[in-house]
Protein backbone atom coordinates (compact mmCIF):
# COMPACT_ATOMS: atom_id res chain seq x y z
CA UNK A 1 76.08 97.95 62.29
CA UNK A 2 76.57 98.37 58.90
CA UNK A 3 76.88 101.20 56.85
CA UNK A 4 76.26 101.83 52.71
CA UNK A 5 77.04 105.14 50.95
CA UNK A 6 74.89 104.54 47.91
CA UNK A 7 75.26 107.06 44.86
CA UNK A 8 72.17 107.71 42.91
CA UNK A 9 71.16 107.04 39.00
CA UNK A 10 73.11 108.08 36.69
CA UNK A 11 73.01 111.64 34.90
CA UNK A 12 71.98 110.80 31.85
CA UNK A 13 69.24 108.33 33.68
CA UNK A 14 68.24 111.29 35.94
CA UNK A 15 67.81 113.77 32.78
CA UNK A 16 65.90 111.38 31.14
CA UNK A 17 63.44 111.09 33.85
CA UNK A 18 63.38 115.15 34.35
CA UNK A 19 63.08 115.49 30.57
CA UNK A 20 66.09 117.46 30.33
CA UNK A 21 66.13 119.57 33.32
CA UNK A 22 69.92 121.34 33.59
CA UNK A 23 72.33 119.88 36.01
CA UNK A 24 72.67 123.04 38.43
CA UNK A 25 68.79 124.50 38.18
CA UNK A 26 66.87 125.49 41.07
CA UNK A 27 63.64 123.05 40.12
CA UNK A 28 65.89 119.78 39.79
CA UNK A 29 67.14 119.03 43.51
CA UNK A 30 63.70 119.26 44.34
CA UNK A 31 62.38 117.13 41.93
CA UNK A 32 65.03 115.30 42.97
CA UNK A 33 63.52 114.95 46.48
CA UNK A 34 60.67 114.17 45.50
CA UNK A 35 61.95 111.49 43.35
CA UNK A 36 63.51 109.84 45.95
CA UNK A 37 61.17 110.45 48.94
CA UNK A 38 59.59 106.74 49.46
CA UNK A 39 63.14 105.31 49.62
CA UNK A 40 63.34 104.92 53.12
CA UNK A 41 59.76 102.96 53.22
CA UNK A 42 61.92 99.84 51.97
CA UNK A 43 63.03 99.08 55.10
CA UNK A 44 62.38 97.20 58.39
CA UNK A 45 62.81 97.33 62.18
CA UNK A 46 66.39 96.61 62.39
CA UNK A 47 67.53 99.43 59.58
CA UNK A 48 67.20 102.87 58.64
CA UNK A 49 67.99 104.87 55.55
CA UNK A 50 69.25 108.76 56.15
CA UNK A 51 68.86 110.52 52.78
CA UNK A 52 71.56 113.97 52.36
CA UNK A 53 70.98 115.43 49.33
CA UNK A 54 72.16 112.62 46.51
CA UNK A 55 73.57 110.41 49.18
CA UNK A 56 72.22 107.99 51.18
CA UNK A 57 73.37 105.67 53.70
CA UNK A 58 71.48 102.76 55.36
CA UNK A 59 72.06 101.65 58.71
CA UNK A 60 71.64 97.99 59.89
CA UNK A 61 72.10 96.47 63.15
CA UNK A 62 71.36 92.57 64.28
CA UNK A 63 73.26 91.21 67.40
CA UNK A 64 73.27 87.85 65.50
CA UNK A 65 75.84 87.44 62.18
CA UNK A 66 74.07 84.69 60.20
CA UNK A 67 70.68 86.78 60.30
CA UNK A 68 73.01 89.52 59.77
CA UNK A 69 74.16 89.30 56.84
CA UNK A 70 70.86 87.85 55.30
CA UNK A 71 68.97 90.84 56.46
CA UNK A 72 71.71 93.07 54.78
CA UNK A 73 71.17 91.01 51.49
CA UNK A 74 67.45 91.04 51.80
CA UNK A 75 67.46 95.11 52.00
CA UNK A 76 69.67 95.17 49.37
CA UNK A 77 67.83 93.36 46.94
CA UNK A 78 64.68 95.29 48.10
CA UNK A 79 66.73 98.68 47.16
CA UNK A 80 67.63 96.85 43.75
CA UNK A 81 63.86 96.50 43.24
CA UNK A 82 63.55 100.12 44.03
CA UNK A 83 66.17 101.32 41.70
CA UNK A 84 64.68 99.33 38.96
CA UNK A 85 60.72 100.47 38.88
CA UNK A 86 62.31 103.83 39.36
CA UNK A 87 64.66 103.71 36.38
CA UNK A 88 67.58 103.90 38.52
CA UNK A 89 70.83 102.19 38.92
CA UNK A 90 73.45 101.64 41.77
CA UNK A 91 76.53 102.93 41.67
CA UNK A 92 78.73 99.89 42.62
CA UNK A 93 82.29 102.40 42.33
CA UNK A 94 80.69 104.34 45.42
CA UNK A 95 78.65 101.70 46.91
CA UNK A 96 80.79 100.02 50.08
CA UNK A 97 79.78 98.53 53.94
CA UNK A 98 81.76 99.28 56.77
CA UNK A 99 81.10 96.76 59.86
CA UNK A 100 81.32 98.60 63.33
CA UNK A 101 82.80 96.48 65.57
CA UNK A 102 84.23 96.82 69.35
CA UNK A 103 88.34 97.01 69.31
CA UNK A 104 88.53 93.08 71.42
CA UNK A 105 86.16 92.03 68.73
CA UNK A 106 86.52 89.79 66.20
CA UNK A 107 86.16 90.78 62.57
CA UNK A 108 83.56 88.80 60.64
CA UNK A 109 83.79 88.39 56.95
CA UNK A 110 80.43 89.24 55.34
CA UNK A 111 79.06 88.28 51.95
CA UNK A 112 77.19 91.10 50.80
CA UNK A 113 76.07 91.26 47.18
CA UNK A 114 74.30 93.04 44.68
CA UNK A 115 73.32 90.90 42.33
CA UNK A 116 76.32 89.05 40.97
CA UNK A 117 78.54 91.21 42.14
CA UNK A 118 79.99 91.15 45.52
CA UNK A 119 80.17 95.24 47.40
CA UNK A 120 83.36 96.27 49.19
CA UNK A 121 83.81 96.09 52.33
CA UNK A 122 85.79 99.35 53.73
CA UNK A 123 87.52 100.13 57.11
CA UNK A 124 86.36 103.46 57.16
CA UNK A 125 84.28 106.21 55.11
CA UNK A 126 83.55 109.61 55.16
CA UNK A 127 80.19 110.89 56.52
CA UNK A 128 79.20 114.71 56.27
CA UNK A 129 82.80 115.51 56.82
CA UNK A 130 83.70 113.07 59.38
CA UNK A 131 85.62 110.21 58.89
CA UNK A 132 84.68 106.72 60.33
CA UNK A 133 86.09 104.19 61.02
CA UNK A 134 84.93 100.47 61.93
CA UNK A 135 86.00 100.94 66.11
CA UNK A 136 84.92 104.56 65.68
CA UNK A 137 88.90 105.04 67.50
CA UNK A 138 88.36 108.38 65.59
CA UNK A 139 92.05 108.10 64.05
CA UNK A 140 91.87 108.46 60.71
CA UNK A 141 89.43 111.33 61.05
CA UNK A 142 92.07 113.23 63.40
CA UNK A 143 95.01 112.17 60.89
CA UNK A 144 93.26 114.19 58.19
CA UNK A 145 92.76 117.37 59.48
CA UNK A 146 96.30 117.60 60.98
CA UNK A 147 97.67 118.59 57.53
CA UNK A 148 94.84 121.17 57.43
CA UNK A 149 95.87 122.77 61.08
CA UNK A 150 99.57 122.44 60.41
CA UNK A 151 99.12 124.52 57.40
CA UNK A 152 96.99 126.80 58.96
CA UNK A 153 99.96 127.10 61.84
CA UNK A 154 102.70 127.95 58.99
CA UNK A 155 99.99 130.71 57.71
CA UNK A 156 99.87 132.34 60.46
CA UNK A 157 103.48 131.84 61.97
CA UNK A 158 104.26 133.44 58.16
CA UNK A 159 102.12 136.89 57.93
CA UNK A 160 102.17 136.77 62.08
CA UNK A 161 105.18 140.01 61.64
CA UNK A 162 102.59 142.12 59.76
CA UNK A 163 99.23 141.82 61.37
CA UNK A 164 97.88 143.64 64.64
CA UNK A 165 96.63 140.73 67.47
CA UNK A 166 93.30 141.03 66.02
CA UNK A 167 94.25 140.31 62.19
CA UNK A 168 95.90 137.31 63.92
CA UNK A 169 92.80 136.13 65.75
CA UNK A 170 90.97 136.50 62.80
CA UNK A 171 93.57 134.24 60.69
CA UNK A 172 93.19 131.69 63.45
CA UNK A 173 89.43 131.63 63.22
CA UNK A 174 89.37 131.50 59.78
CA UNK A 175 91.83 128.98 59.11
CA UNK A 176 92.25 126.78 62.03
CA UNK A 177 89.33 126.81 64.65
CA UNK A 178 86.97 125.84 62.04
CA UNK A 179 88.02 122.12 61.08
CA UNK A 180 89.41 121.73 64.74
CA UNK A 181 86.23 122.21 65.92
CA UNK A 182 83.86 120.47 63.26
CA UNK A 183 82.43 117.56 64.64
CA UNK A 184 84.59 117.89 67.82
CA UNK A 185 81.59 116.41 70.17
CA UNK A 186 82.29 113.34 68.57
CA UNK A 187 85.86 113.09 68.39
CA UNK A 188 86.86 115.19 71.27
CA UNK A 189 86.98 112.63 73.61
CA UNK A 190 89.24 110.27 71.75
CA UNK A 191 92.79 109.38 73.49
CA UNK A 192 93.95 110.23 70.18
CA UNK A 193 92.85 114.06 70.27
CA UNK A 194 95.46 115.11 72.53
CA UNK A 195 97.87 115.84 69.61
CA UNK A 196 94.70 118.40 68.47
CA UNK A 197 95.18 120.25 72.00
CA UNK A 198 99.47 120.27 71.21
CA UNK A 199 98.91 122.05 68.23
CA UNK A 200 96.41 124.10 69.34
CA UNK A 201 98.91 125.73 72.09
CA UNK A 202 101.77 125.94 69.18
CA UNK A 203 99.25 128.30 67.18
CA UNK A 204 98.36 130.39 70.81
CA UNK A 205 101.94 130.31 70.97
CA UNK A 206 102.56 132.15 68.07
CA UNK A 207 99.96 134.99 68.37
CA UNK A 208 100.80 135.94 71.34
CA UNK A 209 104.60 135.76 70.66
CA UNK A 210 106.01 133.37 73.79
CA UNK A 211 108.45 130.83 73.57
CA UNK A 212 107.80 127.03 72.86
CA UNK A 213 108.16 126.12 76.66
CA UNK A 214 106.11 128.40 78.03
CA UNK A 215 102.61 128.06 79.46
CA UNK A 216 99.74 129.40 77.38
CA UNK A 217 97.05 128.40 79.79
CA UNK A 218 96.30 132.41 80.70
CA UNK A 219 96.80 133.11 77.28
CA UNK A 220 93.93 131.16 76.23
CA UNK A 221 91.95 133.22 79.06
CA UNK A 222 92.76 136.36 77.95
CA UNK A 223 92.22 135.60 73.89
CA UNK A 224 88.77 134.21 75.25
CA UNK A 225 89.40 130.85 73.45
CA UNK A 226 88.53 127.92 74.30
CA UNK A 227 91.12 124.40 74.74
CA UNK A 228 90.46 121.28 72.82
């Protein structure tokens, strides 16, 4: 499986083809939309295209790697036909492939080009907030949001002498439930989550004012929250 962020025209293509409409306005993502909307027609039985807003991503999948990588070239020149009749041009800064493979797998180097010039290929991306990568292990997307939970822990470990149980809940929803739990049905069950659940108990920990060592289990019971 492959996947391509691809970042649309230009701005000063875009205003040209808007006749001037103001980055920002209400009428221009929807012109937008409509702009774009026969994209996804391009392609064939083995890919899709998923258009979000001004990205787009195209996903590809062919059990065999020599028809592989010419399908990926074929729908890639296709898209470069598209981008041209529109008055469009690709983005080749924000323009990468990421090959999914299984962890006992071999990698296979793929020659994937846009016209003379040969696009990245990456070992993980970011997708609606997620972070992939190729043997979807899930651990680079769990190595970014510790930094966001361990600050949320100092937060609350910092006002946690001036504010009633309630305030404190409130800080922890605010600041630390939300990224743990974004995208958590597909990361959740990675081997690699379990230092998620560690820090979780440090921050129950602190609200409820027990020591390190001791168990928070009917803690999490009686603050009706919920374990990674």
């Amino acid at each position: 499986m492959v996947l391509n962020n691809y970042s649309s025209s230009s701005c000063s293509n875009w205003h040209e083809i808007t006749n001037g409409i103001p980055q920002g306005s209400i009428l221009g993502p929807l012109l937008f939309l409509l702009y774009i909307n026969d994209l996804p027609q391009i392609t064939n039985d083995n890919s899709k295209i998923v258009l979000f807003s001004d990205d787009t991503s195209m996903y590809i999948t062919n059990p065999n790697p020599l028809n592989f990588e010419k399908i990926v070239n074929k729908i890639i020149q296709d898209i470069n036909e598209w981008f041209n009749t529109n008055l469009l041009s690709l983005n080749l800064d924000k323009t990468h492939f990421i090959h999914f493979v299984t962890k006992n797998s071999s990698s296979v180097d793929f020659n994937i080009m846009h016209g003379n010039k040969k696009i990245t290929n990456i070992y993980n991306t970011k997708f609606l907030g997620l972070t992939l990568d190729n043997t979807l292990s899930w651990r680079t997307h769990i190595d970014t949001i510790i930094p966001k939970l361990s600050s949320a822990i100092f937060a609350l470990s910092v006002v946690k002498p001036f504010l009633s149980l309630d305030s404190l809940k409130m800080v922890y929803y605010s600041y630390f439930h939300s990224p743990r739990t974004y995208g958590l049905v597909f990361w959740g069950n990675s081997h690699h989550s379990n230092i998620i659940f560690r820090l979780q108990k440090r921050i129950i920990r602190i609200i409820v004012w027990i020591r390190g060592r001791d168990s928070c289990r009917e803690h999490f019971m009686n603050l009706k929250i919920l374990p990674s």
